[in-house]
Protein backbone atom coordinates (compact mmCIF):
# COMPACT_ATOMS: atom_id res chain seq x y z
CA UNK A 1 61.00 118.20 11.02
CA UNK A 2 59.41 114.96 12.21
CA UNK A 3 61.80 112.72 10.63
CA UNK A 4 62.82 111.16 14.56
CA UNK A 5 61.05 108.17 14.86
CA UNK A 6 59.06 107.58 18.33
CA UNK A 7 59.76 105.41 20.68
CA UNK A 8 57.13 102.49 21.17
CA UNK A 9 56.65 103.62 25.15
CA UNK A 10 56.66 107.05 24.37
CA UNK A 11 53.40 106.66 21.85
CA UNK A 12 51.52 104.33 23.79
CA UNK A 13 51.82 106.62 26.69
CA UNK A 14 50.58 109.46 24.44
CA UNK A 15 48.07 107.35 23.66
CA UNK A 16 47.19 106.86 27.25
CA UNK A 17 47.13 110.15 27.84
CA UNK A 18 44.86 110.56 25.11
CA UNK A 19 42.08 108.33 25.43
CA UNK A 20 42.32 109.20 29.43
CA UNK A 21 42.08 112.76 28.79
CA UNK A 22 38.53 111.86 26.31
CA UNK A 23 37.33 110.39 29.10
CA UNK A 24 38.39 112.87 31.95
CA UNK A 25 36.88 115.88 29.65
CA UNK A 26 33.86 114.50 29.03
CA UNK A 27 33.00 114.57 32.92
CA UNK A 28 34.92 117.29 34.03
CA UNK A 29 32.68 120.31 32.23
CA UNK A 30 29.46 118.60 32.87
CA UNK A 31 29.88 117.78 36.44
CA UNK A 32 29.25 121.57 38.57
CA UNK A 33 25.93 121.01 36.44
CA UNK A 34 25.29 117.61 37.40
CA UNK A 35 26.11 118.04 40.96
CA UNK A 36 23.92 121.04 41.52
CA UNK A 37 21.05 120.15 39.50
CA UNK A 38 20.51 116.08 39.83
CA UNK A 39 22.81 115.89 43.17
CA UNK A 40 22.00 119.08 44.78
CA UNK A 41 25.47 120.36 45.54
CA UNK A 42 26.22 123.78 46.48
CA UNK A 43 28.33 126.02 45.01
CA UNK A 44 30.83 126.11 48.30
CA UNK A 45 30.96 122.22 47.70
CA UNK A 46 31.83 122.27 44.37
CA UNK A 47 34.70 124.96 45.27
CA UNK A 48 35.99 122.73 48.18
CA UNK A 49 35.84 119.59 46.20
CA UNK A 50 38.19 121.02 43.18
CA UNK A 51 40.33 122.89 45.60
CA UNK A 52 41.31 119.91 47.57
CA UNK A 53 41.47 117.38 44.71
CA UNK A 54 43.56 119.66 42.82
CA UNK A 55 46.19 120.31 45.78
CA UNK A 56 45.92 116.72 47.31
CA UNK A 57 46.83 115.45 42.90
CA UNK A 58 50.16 117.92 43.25
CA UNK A 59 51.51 116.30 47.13
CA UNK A 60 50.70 113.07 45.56
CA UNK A 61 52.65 113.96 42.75
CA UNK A 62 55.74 114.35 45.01
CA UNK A 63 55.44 111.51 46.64
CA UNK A 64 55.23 109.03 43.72
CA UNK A 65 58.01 110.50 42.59
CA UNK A 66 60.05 109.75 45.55
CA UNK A 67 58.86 106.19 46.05
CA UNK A 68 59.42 105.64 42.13
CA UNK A 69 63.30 106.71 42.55
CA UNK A 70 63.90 104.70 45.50
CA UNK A 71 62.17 101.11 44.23
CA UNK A 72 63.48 102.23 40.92
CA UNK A 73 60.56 101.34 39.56
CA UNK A 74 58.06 103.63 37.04
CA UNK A 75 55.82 101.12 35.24
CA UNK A 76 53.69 100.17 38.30
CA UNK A 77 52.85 103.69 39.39
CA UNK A 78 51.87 104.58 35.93
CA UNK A 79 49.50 101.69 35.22
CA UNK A 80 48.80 102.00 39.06
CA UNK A 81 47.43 105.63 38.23
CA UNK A 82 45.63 105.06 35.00
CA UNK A 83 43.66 102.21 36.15
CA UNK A 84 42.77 103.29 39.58
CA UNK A 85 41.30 106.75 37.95
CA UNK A 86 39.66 104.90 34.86
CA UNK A 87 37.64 102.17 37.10
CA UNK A 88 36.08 105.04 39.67
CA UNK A 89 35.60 107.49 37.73
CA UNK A 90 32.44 106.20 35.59
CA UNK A 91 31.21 105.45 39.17
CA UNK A 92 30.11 108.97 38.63
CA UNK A 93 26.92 107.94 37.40
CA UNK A 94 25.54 106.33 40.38
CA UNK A 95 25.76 109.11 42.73
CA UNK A 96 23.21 110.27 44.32
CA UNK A 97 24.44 112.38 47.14
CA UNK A 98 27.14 114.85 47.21
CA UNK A 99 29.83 113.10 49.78
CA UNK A 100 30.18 110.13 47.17
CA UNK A 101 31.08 112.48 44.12
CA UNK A 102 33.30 113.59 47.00
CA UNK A 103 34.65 110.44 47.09
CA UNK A 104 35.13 109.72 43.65
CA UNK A 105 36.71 112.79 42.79
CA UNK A 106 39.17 112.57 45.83
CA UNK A 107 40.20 109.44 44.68
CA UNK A 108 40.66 110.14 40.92
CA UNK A 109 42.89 112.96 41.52
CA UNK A 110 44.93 111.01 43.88
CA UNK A 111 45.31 108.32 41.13
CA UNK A 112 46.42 111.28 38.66
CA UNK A 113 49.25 112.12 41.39
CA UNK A 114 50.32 108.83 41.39
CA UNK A 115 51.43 108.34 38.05
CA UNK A 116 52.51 111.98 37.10
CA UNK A 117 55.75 112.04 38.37
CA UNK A 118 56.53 108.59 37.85
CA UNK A 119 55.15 108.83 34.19
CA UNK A 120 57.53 111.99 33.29
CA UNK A 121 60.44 110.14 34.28
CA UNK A 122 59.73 107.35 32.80
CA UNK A 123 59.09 109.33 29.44
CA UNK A 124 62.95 111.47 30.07
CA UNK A 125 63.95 107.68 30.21
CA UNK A 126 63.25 107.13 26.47
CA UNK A 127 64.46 110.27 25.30
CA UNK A 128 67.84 111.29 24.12
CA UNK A 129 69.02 114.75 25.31
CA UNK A 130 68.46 115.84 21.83
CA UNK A 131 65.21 114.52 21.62
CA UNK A 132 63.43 115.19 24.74
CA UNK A 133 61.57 118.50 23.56
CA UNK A 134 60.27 116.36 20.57
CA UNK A 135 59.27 113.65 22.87
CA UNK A 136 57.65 115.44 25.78
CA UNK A 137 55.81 118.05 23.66
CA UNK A 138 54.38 114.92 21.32
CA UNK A 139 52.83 113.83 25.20
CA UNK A 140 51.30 116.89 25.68
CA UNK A 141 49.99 117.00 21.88
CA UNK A 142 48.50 113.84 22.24
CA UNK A 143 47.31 115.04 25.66
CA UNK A 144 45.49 118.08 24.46
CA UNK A 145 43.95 116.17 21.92
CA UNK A 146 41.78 114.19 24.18
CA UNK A 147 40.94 117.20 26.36
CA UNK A 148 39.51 118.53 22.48
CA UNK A 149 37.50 115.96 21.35
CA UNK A 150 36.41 115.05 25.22
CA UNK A 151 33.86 117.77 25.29
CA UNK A 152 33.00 117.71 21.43
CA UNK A 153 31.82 114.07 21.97
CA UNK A 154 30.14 114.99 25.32
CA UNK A 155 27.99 117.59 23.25
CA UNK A 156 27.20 115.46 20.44
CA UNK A 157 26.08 112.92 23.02
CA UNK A 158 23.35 115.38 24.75
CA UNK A 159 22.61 116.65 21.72
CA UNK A 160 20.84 113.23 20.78
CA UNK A 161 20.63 112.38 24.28
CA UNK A 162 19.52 115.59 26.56
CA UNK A 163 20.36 115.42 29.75
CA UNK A 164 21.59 111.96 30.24
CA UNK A 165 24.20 112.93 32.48
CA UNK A 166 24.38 109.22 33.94
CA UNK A 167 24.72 107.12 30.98
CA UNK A 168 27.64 109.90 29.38
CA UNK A 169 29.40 109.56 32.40
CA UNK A 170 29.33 105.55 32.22
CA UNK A 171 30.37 105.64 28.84
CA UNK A 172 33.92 107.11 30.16
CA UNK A 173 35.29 103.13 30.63
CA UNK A 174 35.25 102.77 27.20
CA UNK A 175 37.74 105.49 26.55
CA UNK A 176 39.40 104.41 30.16
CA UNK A 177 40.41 101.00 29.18
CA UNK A 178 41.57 101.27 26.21
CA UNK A 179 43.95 104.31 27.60
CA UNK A 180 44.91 101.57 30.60
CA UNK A 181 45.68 99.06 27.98
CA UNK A 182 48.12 101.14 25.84
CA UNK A 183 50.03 101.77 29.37
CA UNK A 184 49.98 97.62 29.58
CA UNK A 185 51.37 97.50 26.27
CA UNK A 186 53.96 100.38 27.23
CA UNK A 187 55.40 98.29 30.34
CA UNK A 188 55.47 95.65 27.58
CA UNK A 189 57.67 96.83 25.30
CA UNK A 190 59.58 99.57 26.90
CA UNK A 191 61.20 99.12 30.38
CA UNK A 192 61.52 102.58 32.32
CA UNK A 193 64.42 100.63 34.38
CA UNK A 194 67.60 101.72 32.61
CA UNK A 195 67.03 105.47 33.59
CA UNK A 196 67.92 104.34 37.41
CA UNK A 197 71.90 104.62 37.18
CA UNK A 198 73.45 101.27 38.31
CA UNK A 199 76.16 103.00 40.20
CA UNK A 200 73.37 105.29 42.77
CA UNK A 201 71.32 102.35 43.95
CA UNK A 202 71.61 103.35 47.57
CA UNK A 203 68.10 104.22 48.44
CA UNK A 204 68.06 108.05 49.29
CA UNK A 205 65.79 109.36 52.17
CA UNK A 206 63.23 112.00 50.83
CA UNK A 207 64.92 114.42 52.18
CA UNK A 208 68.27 113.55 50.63
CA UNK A 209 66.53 112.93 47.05
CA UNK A 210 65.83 116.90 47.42
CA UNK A 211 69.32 117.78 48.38
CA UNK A 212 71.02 115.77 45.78
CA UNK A 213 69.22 117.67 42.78
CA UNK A 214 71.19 120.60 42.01
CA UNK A 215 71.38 124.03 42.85
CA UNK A 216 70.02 125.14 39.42
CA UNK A 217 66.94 123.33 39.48
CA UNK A 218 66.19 124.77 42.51
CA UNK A 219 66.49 128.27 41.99
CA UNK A 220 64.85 127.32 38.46
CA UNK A 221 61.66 125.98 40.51
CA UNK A 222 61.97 129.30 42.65
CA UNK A 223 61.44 131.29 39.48
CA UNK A 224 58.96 129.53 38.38
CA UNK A 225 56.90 129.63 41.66
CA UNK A 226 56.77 133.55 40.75
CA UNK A 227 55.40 133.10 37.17
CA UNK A 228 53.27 130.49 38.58
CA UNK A 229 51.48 133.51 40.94
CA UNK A 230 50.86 135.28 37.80
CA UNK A 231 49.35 132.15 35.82
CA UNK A 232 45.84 132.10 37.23
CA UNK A 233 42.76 129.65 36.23
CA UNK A 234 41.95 129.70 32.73
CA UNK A 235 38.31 130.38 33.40
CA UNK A 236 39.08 134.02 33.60
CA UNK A 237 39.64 133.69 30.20
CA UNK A 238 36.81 132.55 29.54
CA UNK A 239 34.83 135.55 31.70
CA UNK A 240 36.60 138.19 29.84
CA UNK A 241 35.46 137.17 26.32
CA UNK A 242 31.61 136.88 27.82
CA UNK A 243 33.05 140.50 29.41
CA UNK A 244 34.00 141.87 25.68
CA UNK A 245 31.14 140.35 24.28
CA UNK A 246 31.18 137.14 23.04
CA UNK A 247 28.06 134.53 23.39
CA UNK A 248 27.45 131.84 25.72
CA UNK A 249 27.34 129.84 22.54
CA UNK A 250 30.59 130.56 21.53
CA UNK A 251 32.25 129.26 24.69
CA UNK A 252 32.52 125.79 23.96
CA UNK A 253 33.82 125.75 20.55
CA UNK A 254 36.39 128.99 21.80
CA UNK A 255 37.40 126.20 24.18
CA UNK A 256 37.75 123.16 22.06
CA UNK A 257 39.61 125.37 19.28
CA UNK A 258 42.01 126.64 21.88
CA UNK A 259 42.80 122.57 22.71
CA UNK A 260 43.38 122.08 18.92
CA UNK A 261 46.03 125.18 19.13
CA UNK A 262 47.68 123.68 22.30
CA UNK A 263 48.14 120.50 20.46
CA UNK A 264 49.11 121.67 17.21
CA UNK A 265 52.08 123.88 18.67
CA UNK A 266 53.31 121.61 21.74
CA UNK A 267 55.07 119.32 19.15
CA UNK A 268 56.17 122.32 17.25
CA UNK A 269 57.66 124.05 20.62
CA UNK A 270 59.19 121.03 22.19
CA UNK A 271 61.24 120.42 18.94
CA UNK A 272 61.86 123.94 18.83
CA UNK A 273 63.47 123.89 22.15
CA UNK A 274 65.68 120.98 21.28
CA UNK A 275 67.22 123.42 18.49
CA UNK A 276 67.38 126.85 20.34
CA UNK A 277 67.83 125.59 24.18
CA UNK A 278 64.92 124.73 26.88
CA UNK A 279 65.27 128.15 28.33
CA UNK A 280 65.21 130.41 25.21
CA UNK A 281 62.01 128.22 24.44
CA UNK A 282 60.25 128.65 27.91
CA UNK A 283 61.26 132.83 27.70
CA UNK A 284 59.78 132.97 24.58
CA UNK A 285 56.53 131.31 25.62
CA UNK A 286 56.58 133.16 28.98
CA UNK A 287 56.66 136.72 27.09
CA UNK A 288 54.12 135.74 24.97
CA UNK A 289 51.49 135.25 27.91
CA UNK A 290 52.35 138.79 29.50
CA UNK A 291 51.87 139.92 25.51
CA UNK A 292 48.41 137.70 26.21
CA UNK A 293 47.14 138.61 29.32
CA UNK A 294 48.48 142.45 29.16
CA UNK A 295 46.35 142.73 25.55
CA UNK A 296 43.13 140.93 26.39
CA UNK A 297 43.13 142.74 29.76
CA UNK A 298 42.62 145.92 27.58
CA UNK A 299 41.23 145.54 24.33
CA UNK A 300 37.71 145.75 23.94
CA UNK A 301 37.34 144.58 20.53
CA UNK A 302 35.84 141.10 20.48
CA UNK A 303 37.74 139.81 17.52
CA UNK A 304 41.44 141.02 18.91
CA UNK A 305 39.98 139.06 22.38
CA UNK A 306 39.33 136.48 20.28
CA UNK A 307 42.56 135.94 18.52
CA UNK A 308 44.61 137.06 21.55
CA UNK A 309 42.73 133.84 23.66
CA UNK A 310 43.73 131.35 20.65
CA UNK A 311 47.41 132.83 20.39
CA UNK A 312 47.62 132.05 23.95
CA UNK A 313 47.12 128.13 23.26
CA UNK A 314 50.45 128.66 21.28
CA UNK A 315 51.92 129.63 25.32
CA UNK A 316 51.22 125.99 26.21
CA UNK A 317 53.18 124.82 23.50
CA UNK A 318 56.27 126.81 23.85
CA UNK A 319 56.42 125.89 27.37
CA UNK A 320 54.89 122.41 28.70
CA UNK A 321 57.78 120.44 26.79
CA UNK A 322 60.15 121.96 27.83
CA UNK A 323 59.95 122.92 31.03
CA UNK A 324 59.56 119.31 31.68
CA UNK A 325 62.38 118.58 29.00
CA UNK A 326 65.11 121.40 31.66
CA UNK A 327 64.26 119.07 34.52
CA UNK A 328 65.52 116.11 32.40
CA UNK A 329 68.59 118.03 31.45
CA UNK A 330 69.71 118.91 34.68
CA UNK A 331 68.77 116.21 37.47
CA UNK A 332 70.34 112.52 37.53
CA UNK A 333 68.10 110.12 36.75
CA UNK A 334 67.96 108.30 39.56
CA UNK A 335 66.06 111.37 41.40
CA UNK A 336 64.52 112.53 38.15
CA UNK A 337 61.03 111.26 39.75
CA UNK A 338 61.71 113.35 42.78
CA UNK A 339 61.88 116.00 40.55
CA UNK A 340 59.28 116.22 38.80
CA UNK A 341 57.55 115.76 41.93
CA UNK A 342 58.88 118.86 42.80
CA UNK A 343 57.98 120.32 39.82
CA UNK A 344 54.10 119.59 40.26
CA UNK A 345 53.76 120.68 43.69
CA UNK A 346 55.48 123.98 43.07
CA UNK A 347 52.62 124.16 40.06
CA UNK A 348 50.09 123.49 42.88
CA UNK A 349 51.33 125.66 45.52
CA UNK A 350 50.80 128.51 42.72
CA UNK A 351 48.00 127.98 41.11
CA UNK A 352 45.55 128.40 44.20
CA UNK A 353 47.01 131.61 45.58
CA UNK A 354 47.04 133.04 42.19
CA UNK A 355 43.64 132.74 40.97
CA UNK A 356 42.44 134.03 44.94
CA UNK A 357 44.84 136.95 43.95
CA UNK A 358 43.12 137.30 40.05
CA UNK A 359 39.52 137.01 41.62
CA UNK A 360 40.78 139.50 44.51
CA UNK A 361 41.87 142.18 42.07
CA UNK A 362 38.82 141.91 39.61
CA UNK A 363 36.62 142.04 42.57
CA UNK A 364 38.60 145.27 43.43
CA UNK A 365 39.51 147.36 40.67
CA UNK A 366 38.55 145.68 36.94
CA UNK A 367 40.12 142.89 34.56
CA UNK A 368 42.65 145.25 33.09
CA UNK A 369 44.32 145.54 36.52
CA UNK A 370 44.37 141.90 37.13
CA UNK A 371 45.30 140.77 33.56
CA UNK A 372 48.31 143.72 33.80
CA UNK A 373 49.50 142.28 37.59
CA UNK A 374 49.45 138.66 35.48
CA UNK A 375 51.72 140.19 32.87
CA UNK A 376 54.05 141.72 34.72
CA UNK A 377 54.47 138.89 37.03
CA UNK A 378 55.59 137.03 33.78
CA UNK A 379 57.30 139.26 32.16
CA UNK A 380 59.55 139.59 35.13
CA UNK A 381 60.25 135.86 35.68
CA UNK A 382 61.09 135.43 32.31
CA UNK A 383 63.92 138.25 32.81
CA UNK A 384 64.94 136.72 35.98
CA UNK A 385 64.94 132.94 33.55
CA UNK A 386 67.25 134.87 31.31
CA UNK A 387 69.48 135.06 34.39
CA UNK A 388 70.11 131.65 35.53
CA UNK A 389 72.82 129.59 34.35
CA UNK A 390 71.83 126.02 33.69
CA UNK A 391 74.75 123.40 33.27
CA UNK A 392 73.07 119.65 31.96
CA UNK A 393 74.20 116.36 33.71
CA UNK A 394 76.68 114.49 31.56
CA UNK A 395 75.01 112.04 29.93
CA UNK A 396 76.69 108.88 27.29
């Protein structure tokens, strides 16, 4: 099954993405407790500082993209991205009032935007259209990976070191640059230059970049917009086991076990849909969440929750790939970081309204109604995926 070789780029980047997500996860659980209890943050803080982050990272996103296809150029806003987040985010451990963690976080998400776009097409770059599933879900393998062992070392740290919030969060450059050096050695040895076709080197205005993907991307983005509305936070999740009865304790290792799940199938699903088509791939994985969120919605057996969360890392896999692998298929590479700038603000635009929507219905009726809404939601965009026609770019 694995008998593809990597690329160089595409491994160093995966092992980017690796150490930076080690060092990302080790801050990002621990901070709502830092910043209320060392900082004294408030909870309507803490909201406003993840909201905005999290939609300012998806506009940035956009516009690296853009700027990436018209200098033709990935390698600088990838290095660009990692290094920026990787030097300010261990700054983390010298605040001491809220506006600076403000500041820090602002500023690491808008590193993360910088190089997502960029990064994605530099990865579609390296991939052959048989290949890309293998290739992007190996990213988000390697990706998951960090976000599991990230909070595993962050508790075996406080375990020996209670409450020593500053010095953990310090401790992230060593995880940071070696991530920023395997995106050195990535510019080094594999150029992201030859996916910018010699024969489109006029430079498009942003608008135009939009126009000239096709049609079937953009009804593609449409749909998923919809199942996005469906998709909220993951923390829900989380609520409902403590709702069915599972212990505080259990959280973190549920968590870290779902992360080893998410990285054990994203390999398996992005091959997958290099064999049975991106779009049979991405139905599949979108059924499977409304068979998630419909079942622990209603179940109140602990051990069917329990299963039913962990099946649901097997969603990631059968999805991350290759959705990102479609937009590779169908859009020219010399707008492909327009794209998938596209792509992550339409992720954005989603994500917020949905989990207002989740909280809105809980608050309202009961988990089963909201969990049911998410299912249907994506059970109908995955018949409405099952409608579009996709035709790939013709590629040597």
């Amino acid at each position: 099954m694995f008998k593809r070789a990597l690329p160089k780029g595409v491994l160093l980047l995966g092992v980017a993405s690796f150490f930076n997500d080690i060092a990302s996860e080790i801050v990002y659980p621990l901070l709502p407790i830092f910043l209320t209890e060392t900082v004294g943050a408030t909870a309507i803080f803490i909201g406003l500082l993840e909201g905005m982050a999290e939609s300012l990272a998806s506009l940035t996103k956009l516009f690296s993209g853009f700027y990436s296809d018209r200098l033709r150029k990935r390698e600088p806003f990838v290095l660009a991205g990692y290094s920026v987040a990787n030097l300010v985010r261990p700054l983390i451990s010298l605040v001491v009032i809220p506006w600076q963690a403000f500041a820090i976080r602002f500023t690491d998400r808008v590193a993360k935007g910088v190089r997502g776009a960029p990064r994605d097409a530099w990865l579609a770059s390296m991939a052959s259209p048989q290949s890309r599933g293998w290739i992007f879900g190996f990213h988000r393998a390697m990706d998951h990976a960090g976000a599991m062992f990230g909070p595993l070392l962050a508790t075996l740290f406080l375990v020996f070191y209670p409450g020593e919030y500053r010095l953990l969060f310090f401790l992230t450059i060593i995880p940071g640059v070696l991530g920023v050096l395997a995106v050195f050695y990535a510019t080094k040895v594999s150029s992201a230059e030859q996916d910018v076709a010699k024969d489109k080197i006029q430079k498009l205005g942003f608008m135009d970049g939009i126009r000239t993907t096709p049609r079937s991307f953009r009804y593609y983005l449409l749909v998923l917009l919809f199942f996005t509305l469906g998709n909220s936070s993951d923390a829900f999740l989380l609520l409902r086991l403590r709702d069915v009865g599972v212990r505080d304790a259990w959280i973190p290792g549920l968590w870290a076990l779902l992360h080893l799940v998410k990285m054990l199938s994203s390999t398996y699903g992005g091959i997958l849909s290099d064999k049975i088509g991106r779009k049979r791939a991405i139905i599949l994985g979108w059924c499977l969440y409304a068979l998630v969120y419909a079942t622990i919605g209603v179940t109140s057996n602990l051990w069917l929750a329990i299963g039913i969360f962990l099946l649901y890392g097997v969603y990631y896999g059968l999805t991350e790939g290759p959705e990102k692998a479609l937009i590779a298929d169908l859009v020219e590479p010399h707008v492909r970081g327009t794209a998938y700038g596209l792509y992550n603000l339409v992720l954005g635009i989603g994500a917020f309204p949905a989990s207002v929507l989740f909280g809105f219905i809980v608050q309202t009726y009961s988990y089963a109604h909201a969990f049911v809404f998410g299912a249907f939601l994506a059970a109908f965009a995955a018949l409405m995926m099952g409608f579009l026609r996709f035709k790939k770019i013709a590629e040597a």
